[in-house]
Protein backbone atom coordinates (compact mmCIF):
# COMPACT_ATOMS: atom_id res chain seq x y z
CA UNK A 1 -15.85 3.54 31.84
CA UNK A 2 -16.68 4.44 28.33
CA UNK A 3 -19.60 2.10 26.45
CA UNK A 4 -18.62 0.28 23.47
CA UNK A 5 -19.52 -1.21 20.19
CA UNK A 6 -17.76 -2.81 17.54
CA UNK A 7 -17.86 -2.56 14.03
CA UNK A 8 -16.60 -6.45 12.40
CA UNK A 9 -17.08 -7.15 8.51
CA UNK A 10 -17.36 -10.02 6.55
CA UNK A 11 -14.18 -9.27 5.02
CA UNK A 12 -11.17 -6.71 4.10
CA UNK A 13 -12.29 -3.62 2.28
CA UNK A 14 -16.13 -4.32 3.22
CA UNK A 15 -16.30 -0.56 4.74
CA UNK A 16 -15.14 -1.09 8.16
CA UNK A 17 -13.30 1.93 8.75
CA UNK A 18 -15.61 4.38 6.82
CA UNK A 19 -18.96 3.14 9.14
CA UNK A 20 -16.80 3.71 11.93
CA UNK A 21 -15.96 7.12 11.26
CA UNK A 22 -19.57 7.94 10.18
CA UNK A 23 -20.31 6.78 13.95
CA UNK A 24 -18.12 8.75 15.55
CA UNK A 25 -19.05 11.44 13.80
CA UNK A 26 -22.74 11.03 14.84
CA UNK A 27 -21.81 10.44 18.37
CA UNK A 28 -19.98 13.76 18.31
CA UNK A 29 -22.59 15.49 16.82
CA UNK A 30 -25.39 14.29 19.37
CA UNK A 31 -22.66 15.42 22.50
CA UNK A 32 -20.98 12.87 22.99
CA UNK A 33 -17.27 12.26 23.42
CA UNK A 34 -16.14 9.66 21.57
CA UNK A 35 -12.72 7.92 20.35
CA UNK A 36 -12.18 5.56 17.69
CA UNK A 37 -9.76 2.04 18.61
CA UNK A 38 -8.60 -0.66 16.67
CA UNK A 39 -6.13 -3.32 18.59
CA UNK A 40 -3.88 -4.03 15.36
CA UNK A 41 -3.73 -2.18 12.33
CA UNK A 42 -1.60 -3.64 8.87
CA UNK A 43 -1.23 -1.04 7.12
CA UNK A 44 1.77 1.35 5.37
CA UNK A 45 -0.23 4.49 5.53
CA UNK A 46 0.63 6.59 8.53
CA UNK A 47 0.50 9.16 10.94
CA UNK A 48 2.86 10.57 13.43
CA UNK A 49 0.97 11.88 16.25
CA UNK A 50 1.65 15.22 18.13
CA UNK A 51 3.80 13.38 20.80
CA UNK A 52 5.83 11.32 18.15
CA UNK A 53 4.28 7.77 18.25
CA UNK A 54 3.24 6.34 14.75
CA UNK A 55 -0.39 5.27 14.39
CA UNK A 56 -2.56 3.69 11.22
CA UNK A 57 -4.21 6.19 8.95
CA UNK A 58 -7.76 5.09 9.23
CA UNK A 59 -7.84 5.61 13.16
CA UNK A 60 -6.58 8.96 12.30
CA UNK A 61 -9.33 9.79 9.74
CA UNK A 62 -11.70 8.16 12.66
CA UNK A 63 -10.41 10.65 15.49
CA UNK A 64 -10.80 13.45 12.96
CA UNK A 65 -14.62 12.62 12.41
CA UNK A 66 -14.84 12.21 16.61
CA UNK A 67 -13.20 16.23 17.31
CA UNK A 68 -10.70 14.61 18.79
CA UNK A 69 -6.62 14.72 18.15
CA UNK A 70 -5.10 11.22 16.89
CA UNK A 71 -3.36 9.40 19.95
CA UNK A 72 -1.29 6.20 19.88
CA UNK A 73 -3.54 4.51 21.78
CA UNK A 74 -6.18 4.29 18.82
CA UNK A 75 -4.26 1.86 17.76
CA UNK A 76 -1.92 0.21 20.15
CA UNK A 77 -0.31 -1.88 17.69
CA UNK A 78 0.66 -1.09 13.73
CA UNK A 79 2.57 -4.01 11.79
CA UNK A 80 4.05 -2.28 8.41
CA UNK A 81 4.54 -5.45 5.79
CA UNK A 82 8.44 -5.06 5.03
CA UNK A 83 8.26 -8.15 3.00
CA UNK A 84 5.44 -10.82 1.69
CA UNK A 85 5.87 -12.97 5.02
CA UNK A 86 7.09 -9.83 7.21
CA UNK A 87 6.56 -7.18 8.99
CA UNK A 88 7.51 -4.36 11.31
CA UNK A 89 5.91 -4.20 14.39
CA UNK A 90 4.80 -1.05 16.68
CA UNK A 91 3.82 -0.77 19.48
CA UNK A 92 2.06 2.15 21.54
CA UNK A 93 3.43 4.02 18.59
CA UNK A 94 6.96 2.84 18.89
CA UNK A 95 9.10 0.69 17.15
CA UNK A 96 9.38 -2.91 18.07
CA UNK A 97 11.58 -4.61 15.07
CA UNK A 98 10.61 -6.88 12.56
CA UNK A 99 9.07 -10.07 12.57
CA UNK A 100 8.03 -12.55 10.17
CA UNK A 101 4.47 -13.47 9.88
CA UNK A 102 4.35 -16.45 11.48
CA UNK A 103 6.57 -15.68 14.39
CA UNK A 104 3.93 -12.51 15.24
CA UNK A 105 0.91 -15.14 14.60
CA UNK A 106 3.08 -17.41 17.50
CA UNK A 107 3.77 -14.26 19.68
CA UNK A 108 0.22 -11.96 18.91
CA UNK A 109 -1.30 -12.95 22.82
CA UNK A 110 2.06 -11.01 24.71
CA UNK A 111 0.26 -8.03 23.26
CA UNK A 112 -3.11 -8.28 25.46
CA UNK A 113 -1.37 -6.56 28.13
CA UNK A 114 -0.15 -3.58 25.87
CA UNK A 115 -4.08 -3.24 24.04
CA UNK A 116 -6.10 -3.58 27.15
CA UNK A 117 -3.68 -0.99 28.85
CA UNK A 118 -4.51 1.85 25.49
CA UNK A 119 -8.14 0.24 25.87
CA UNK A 120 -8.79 1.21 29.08
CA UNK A 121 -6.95 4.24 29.80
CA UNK A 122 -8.96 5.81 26.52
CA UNK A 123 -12.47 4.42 28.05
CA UNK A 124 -11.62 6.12 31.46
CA UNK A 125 -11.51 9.54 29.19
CA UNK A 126 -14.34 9.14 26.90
CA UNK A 127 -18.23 8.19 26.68
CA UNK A 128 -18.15 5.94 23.73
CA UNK A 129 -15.54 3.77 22.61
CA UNK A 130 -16.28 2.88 18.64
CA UNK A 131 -13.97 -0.23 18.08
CA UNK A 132 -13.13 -1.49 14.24
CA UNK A 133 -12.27 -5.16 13.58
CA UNK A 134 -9.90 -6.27 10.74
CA UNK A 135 -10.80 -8.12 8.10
CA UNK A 136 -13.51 -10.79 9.04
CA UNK A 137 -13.96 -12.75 12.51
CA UNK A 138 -14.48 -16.24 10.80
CA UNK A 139 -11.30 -16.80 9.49
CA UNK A 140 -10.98 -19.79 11.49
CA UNK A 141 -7.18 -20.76 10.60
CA UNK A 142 -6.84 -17.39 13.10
CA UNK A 143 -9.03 -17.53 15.29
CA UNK A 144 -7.13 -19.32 17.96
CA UNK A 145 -5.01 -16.52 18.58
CA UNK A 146 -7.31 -13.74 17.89
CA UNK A 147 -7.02 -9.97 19.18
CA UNK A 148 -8.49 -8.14 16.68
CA UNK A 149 -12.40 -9.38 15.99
CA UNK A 150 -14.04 -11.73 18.41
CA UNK A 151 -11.30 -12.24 20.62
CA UNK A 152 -10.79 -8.60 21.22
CA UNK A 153 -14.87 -8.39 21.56
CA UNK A 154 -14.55 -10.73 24.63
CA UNK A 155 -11.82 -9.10 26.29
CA UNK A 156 -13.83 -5.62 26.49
CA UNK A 157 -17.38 -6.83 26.63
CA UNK A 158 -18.43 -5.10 23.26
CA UNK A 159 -21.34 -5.88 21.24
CA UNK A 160 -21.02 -5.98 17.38
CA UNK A 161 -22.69 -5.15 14.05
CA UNK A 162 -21.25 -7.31 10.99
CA UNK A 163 -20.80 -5.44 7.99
CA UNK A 164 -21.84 -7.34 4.29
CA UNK A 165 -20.24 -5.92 1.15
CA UNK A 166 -22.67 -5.74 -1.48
CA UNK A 167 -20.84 -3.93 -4.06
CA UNK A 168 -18.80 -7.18 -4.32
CA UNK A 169 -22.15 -9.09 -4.72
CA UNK A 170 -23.25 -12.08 -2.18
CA UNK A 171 -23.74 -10.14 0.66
CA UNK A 172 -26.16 -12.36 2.46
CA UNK A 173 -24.06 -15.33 1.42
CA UNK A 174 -21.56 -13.04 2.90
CA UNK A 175 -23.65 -12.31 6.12
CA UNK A 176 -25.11 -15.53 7.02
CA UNK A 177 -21.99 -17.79 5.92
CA UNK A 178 -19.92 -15.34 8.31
CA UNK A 179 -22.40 -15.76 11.32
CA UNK A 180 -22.34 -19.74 10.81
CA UNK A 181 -18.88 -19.85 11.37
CA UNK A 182 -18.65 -18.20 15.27
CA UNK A 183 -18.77 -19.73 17.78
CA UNK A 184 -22.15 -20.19 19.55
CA UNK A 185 -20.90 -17.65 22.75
CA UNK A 186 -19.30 -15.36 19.97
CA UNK A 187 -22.62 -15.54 17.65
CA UNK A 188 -24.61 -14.26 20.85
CA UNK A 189 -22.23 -10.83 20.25
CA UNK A 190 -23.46 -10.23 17.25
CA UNK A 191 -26.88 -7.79 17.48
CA UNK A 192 -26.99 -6.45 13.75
CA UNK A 193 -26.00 -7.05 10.76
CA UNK A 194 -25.25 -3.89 7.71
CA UNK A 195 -25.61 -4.13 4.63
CA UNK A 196 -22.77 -1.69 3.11
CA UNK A 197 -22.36 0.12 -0.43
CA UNK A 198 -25.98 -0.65 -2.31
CA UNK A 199 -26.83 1.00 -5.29
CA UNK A 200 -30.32 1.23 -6.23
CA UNK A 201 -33.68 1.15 -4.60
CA UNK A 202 -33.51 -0.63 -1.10
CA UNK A 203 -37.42 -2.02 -1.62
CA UNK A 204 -35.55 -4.80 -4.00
CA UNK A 205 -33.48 -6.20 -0.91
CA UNK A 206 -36.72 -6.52 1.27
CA UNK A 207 -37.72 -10.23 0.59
CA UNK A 208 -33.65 -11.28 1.29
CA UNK A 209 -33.47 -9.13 4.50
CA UNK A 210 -36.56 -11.26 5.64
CA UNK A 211 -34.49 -14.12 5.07
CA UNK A 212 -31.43 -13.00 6.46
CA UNK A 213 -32.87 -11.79 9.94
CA UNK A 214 -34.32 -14.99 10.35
CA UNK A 215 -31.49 -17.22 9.01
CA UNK A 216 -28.83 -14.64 11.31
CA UNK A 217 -31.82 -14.49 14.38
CA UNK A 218 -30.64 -10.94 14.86
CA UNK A 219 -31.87 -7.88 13.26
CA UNK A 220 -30.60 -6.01 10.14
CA UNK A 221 -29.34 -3.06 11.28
CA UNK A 222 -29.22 -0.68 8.30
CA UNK A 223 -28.45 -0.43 4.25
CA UNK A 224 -25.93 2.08 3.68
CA UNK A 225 -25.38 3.67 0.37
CA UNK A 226 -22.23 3.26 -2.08
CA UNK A 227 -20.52 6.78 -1.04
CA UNK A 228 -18.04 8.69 -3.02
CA UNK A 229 -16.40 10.78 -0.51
CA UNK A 230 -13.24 12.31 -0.35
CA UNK A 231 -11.41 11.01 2.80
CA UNK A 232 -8.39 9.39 3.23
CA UNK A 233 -7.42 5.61 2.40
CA UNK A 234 -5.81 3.30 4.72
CA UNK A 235 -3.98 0.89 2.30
CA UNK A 236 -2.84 -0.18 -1.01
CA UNK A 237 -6.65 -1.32 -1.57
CA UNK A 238 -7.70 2.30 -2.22
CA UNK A 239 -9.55 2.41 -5.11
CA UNK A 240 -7.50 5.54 -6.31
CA UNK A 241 -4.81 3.50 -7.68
CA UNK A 242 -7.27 1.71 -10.42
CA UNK A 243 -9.18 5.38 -11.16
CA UNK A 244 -9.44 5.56 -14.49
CA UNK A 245 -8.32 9.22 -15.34
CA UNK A 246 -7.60 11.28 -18.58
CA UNK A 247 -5.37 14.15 -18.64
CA UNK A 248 -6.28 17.30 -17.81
CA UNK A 249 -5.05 21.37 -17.99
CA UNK A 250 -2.32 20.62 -15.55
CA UNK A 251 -1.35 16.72 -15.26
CA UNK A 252 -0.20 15.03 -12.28
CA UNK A 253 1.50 11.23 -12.32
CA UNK A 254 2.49 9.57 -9.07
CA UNK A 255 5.17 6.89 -9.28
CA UNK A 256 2.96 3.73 -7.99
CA UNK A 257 5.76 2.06 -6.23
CA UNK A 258 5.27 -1.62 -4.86
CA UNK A 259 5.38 -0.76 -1.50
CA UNK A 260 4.21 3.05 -2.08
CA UNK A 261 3.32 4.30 1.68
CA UNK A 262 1.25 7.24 2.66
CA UNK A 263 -0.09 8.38 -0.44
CA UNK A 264 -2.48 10.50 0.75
CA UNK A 265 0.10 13.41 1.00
CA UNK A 266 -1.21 13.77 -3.00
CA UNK A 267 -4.81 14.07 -2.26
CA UNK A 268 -5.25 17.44 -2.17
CA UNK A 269 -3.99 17.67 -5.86
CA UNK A 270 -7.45 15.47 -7.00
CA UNK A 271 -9.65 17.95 -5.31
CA UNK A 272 -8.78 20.55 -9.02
CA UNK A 273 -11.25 20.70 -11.98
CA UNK A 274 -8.37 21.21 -14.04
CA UNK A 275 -5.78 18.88 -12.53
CA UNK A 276 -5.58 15.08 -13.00
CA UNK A 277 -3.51 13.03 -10.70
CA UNK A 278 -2.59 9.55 -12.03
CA UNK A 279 -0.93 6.54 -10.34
CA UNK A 280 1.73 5.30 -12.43
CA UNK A 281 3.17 2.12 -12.47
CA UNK A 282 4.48 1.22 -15.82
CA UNK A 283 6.57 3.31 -18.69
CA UNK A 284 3.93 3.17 -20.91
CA UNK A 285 1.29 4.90 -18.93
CA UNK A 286 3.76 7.90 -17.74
CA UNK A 287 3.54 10.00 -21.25
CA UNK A 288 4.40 13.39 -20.59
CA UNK A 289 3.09 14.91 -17.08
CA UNK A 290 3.55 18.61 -15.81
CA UNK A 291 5.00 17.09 -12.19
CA UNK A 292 6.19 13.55 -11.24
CA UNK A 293 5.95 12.56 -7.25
CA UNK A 294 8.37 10.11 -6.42
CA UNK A 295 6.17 8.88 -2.93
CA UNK A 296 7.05 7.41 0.04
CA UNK A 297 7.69 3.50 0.66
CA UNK A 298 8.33 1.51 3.12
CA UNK A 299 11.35 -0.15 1.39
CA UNK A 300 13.40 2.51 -0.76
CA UNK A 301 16.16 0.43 -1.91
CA UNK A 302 13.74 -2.53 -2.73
CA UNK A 303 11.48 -0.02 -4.74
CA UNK A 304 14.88 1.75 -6.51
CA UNK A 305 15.83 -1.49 -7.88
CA UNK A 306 11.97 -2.37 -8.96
CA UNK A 307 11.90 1.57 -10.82
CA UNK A 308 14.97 0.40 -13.04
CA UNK A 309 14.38 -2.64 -13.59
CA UNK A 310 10.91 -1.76 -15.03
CA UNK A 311 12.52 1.27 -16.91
CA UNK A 312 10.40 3.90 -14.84
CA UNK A 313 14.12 5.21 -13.69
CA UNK A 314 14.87 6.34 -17.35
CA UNK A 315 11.60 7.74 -18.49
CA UNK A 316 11.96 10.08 -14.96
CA UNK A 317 15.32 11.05 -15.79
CA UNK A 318 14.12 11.92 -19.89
CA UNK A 319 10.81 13.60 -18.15
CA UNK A 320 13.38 15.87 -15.62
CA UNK A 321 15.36 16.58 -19.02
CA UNK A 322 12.53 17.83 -20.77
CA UNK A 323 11.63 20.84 -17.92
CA UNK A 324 8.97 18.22 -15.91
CA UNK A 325 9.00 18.83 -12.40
CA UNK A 326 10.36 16.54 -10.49
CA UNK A 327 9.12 16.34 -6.59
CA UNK A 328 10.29 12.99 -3.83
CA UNK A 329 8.95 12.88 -0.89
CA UNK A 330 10.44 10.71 2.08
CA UNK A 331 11.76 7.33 0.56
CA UNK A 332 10.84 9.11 -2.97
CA UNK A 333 13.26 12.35 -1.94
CA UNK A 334 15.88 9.61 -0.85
CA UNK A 335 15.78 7.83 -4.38
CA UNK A 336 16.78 11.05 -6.02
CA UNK A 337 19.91 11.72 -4.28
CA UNK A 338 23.29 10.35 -5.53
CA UNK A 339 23.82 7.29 -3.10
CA UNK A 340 22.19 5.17 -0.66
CA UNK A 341 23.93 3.31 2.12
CA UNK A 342 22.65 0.76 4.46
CA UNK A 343 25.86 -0.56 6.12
CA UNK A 344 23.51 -2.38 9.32
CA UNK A 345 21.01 -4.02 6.94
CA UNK A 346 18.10 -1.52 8.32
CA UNK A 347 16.14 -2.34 5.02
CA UNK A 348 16.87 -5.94 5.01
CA UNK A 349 17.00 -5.51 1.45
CA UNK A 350 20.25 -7.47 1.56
CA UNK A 351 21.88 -4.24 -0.36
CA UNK A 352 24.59 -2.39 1.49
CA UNK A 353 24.76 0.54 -0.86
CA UNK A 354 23.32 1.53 -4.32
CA UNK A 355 23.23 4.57 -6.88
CA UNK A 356 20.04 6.56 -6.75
CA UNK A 357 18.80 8.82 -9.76
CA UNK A 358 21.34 11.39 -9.25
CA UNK A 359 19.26 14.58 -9.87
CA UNK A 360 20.07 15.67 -6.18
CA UNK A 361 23.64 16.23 -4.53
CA UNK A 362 22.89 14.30 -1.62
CA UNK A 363 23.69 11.32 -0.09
CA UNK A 364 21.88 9.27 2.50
CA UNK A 365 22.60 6.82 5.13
CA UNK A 366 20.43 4.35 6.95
CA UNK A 367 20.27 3.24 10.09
CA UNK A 368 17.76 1.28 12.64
CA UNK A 369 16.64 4.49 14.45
CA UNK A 370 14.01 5.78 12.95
CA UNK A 371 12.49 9.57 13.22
CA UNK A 372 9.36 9.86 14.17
CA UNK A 373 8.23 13.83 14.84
CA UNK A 374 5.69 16.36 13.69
CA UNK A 375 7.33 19.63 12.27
CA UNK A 376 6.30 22.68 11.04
CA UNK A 377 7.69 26.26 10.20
CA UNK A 378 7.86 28.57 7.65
CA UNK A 379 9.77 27.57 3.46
CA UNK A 380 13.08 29.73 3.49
CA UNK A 381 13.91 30.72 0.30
CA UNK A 382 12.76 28.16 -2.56
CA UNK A 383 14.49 28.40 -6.45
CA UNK A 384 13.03 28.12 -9.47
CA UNK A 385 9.15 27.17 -10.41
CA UNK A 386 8.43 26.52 -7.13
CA UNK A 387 9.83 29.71 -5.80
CA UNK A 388 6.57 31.46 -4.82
CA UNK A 389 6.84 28.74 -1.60
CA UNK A 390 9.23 30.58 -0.14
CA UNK A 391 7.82 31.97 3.11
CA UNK A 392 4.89 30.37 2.98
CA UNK A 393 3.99 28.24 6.66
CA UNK A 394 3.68 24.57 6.00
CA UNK A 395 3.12 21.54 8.51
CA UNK A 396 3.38 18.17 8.37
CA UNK A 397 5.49 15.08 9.82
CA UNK A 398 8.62 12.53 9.58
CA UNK A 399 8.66 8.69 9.42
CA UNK A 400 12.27 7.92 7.80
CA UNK A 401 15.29 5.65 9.18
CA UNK A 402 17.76 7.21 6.84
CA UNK A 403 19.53 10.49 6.84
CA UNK A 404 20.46 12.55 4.17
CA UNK A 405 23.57 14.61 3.98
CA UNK A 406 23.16 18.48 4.40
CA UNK A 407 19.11 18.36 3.49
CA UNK A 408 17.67 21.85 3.64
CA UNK A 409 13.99 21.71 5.17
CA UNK A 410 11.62 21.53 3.97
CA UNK A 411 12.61 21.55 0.24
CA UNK A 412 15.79 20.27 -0.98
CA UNK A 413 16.36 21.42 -4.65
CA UNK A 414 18.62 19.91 -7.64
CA UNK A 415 19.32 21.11 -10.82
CA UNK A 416 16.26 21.79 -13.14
CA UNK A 417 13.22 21.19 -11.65
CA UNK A 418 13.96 18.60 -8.84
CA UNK A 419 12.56 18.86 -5.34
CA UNK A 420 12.65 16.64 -2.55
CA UNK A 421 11.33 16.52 1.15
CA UNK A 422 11.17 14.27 3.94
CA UNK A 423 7.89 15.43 5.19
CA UNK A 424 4.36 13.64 5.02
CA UNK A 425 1.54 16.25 4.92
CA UNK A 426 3.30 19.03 3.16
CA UNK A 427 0.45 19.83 0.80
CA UNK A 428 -2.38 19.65 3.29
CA UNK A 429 -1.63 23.20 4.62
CA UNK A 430 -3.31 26.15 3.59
CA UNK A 431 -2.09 27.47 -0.09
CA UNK A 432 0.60 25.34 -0.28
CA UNK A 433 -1.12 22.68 -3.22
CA UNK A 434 -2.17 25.79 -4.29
CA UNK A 435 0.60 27.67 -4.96
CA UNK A 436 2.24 24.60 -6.92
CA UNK A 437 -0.81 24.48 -9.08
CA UNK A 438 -0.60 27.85 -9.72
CA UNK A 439 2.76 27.65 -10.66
CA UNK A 440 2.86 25.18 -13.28
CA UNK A 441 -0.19 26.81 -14.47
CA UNK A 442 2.00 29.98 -15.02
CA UNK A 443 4.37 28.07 -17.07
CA UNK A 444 1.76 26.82 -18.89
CA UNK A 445 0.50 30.31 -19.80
CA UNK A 446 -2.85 28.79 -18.13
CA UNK A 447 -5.21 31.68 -16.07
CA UNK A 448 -4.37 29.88 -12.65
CA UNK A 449 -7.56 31.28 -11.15
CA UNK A 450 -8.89 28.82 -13.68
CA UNK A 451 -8.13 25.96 -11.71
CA UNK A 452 -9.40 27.81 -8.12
CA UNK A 453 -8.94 27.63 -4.79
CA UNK A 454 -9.88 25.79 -2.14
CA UNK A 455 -9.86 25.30 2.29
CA UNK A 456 -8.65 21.97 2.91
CA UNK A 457 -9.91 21.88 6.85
CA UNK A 458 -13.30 23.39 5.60
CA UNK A 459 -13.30 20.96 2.55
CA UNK A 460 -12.77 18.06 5.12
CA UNK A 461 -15.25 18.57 7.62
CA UNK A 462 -17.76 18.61 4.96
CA UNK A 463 -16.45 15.33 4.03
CA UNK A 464 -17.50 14.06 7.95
CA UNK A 465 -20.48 15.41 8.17
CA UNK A 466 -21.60 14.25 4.18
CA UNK A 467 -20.43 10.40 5.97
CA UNK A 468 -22.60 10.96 9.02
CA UNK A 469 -25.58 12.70 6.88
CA UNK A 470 -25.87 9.07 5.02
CA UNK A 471 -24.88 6.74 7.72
CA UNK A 472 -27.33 8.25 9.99
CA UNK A 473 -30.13 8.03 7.15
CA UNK A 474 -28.97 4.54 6.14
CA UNK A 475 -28.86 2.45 10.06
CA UNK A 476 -31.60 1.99 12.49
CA UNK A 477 -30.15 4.66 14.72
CA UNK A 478 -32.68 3.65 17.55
CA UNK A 479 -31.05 0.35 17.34
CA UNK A 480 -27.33 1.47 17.80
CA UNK A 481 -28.31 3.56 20.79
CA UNK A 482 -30.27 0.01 22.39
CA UNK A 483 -27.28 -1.99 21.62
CA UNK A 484 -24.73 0.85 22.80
CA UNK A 485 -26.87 0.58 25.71
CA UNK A 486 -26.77 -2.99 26.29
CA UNK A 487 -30.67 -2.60 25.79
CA UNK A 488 -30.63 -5.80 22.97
């Protein structure tokens, strides 16, 4: 059986996720094998695996930094907020229903069974197990029923390090007030604490890491640096949607929908001198963009009615009128069609059918099966701008319950510029976010070897390694290895 250690923070967002990818990474790099795990994920960003199961994106990122290929059993159970007090719930990468928050709270122990079972069958393959809590262990209205921090420490025997936030500021208020709260047998898991994102010149925090090793009784384990890396974001916290960014050469806006999912598919279009990519939410901050991506979401009839009621509907249509390229993808692609019908309540948006934008002669139907697949194959013939797709090999995945009438994968085009697509991950293959640069460069009259080139695989493993390079330099790496080996 694999060893283990956990990786808890003092709260959501404190850099959970990114430590343990810069871990895995490490443990790859000094030969071991190691996978990533996380017993419950909330989250709308992500993944469809090779085999078809649906898994959260930061595992994903996590088994990328490890070697290894994502598998379900990362993260054995993925609850997709559907509503402010609900969510859907899968399991082992499938498709449980919904539930409302409370009744999962009530129900959250008949899981054990299921995360043990992706627990152990992953530590029976693997040397090191690198487990990530969610959000902080001493939220005590939870703890009862816990499977995700503590609770899921105890049922595989793993020791932890805390992570403090102290970009946020109060990290040792953070640290100790966290540690106060466990429980004395739970307190005795704890071996390190990590003090995550500092700025500035770590000989200032001396005199309060004194006091915090004594106050905690266990050591500190490292100070990692603030670290601007390129990688993708689980959630709706990324810091991407607040960038401040001006307009550049070739401008990019992305309809920030309420309950936007997997908006990574647009990362590749930051990684451009010359290209900005903005998150849009209101009419105001649209102005006049080269190409508008309609996104994914986990609700599209909910998020059709929110983009006319705030009036983002009409300045898309007056954009797509005035030659701006118009590109949906998944829910997004679904919203430009001419109708959408949800005669079983599938949404639970309590809307049975409703007009989309009309700028593609298509129709689509919901129903509760959803599609879960990777896919991959070669454009056939594309029209207009985007025509120098055609041919070009793209990959990517599905995660839809609706079906559209007579798509034509991978692109579906309207009149004018309008394209649409139901698959996640389009852009990440090789030239394709290149070629659409290029082309509205063209139109532009703009050089597009101006705006250059670039190897998204290549480009990513740098990322890793760049995470590693500073986690490595920022923790007491002879203390990991003594509490990965049960030596503290």
């Amino acid at each position: 059986m694999a060893k283990n250690i956990m990786i808890q923070g003092t709260m959501s967002s404190a850099g959970k996720s990114l430590l343990a990818a810069g871990l895995c990474r490490i443990f790859r790099q000094d030969g071991l094998r190691v996978a990533p795990f996380k017993s419950q994920n909330m989250a709308l960003n992500s993944f469809i695996t090779r085999d078809g199961g649906e898994m959260g994106r930061a595992q994903v990122v996590q088994a990328e930094a490890a070697g290894i290929l994502p598998d379900v059993r990362m993260n054995p159970i993925l609850l997709k907020p559907t509503t402010d007090v609900g969510s859907q719930v899968i399991v082992n990468g499938r498709v449980q229903g919904n539930l409302r928050a409370m009744d999962y709270y009530r129900r959250k122990k008949e899981y054990i069974p299921a995360i043990l079972e992706a627990y152990n069958s992953l530590s029976a393959e693997y040397d090191v197990i690198v487990i990530e809590g969610a959000g902080s262990p001493a939220e005590i209205n939870l703890k009862q029923n816990d499977i995700v921090n503590m609770g899921l420490a105890q049922l595989v025997d793993a020791p932890v390090l805390l992570v403090g936030d102290i970009d946020r500021g109060g990290v040792f208020a953070q640290l100790y007030g966290t540690v106060a709260l466990l429980e004395s047998e739970e307190r005795a898991r704890v071996k390190g604490t990590i003090v995550n994102k500092f700025r500035g010149d770590r000989a200032i925090l001396e005199p309060g890491i004194k006091t915090l090793e004594e106050l905690c009784g266990v050591p500190v384990a490292g100070v990692v640096p603030y670290l601007d890396l390129d990688l993708d974001d689980e959630d709706s916290l990324t810091e991407r949607f607040n960038r401040a960014e001006g307009r550049r050469a070739i401008d990019i806006a992305v309809i920030r929908l309420p309950r936007i999912s997997n908006f990574t598919d647009f990362s590749p279009f930051e990684r451009y001198e010359n290209v900005s990519l903005r998150y849009v939410g209101r009419v105001e901050e649209l102005h006049q963009p080269d190409l508008i991506f309609l996104p994914g979401t986990k609700s599209t009839i909910a998020d059709l009615q929110w983009l006319r009621q705030s009036g983002l509907e009409g300045a898309i249509l007056k954009a797509a009128d005035a030659g701006a390229v118009v590109f949906g993808v998944c829910g997004g692609y679904q919203m430009l069609g001419r109708r959408i019908a949800d005669p079983e309540g599938a949404e639970a948006a309590g809307v049975t059918e409703i007009a989309g934008l009309g700028l593609l002669e298509m129709d689509t139907v919901f129903s509760p099966e959803k599609i879960q697949t990777q896919t991959s194959g070669v454009f056939g013939p594309v029209e207009g701008i985007l025509s120098p797709l055609s041919g070009q090999p793209y990959t990517g995945y599905e995660i839809h319950m609706g079906r559209s009438e007579s798509p034509a994968p991978p692109l579906a085009k309207g009149a004018g510029a309008v394209y649409g697509s139901y698959i996640h991950g389009l852009f990440d293959g090789p030239g394709v976010a290149d070629i659409i640069v290029e082309a509205l460069a063209r139109r532009k009259g703009l050089a597009p070897e101006a705006l250059g080139r670039f190897d998204p695989a290549a480009y990513k493993e740098q990322q890793y390694d760049r995470l590693a390079d500073a986690v490595r330099a920022g923790l007491d790496m002879n203390l990991v290895y003594r509490i990965l080996n049960r030596e503290v």
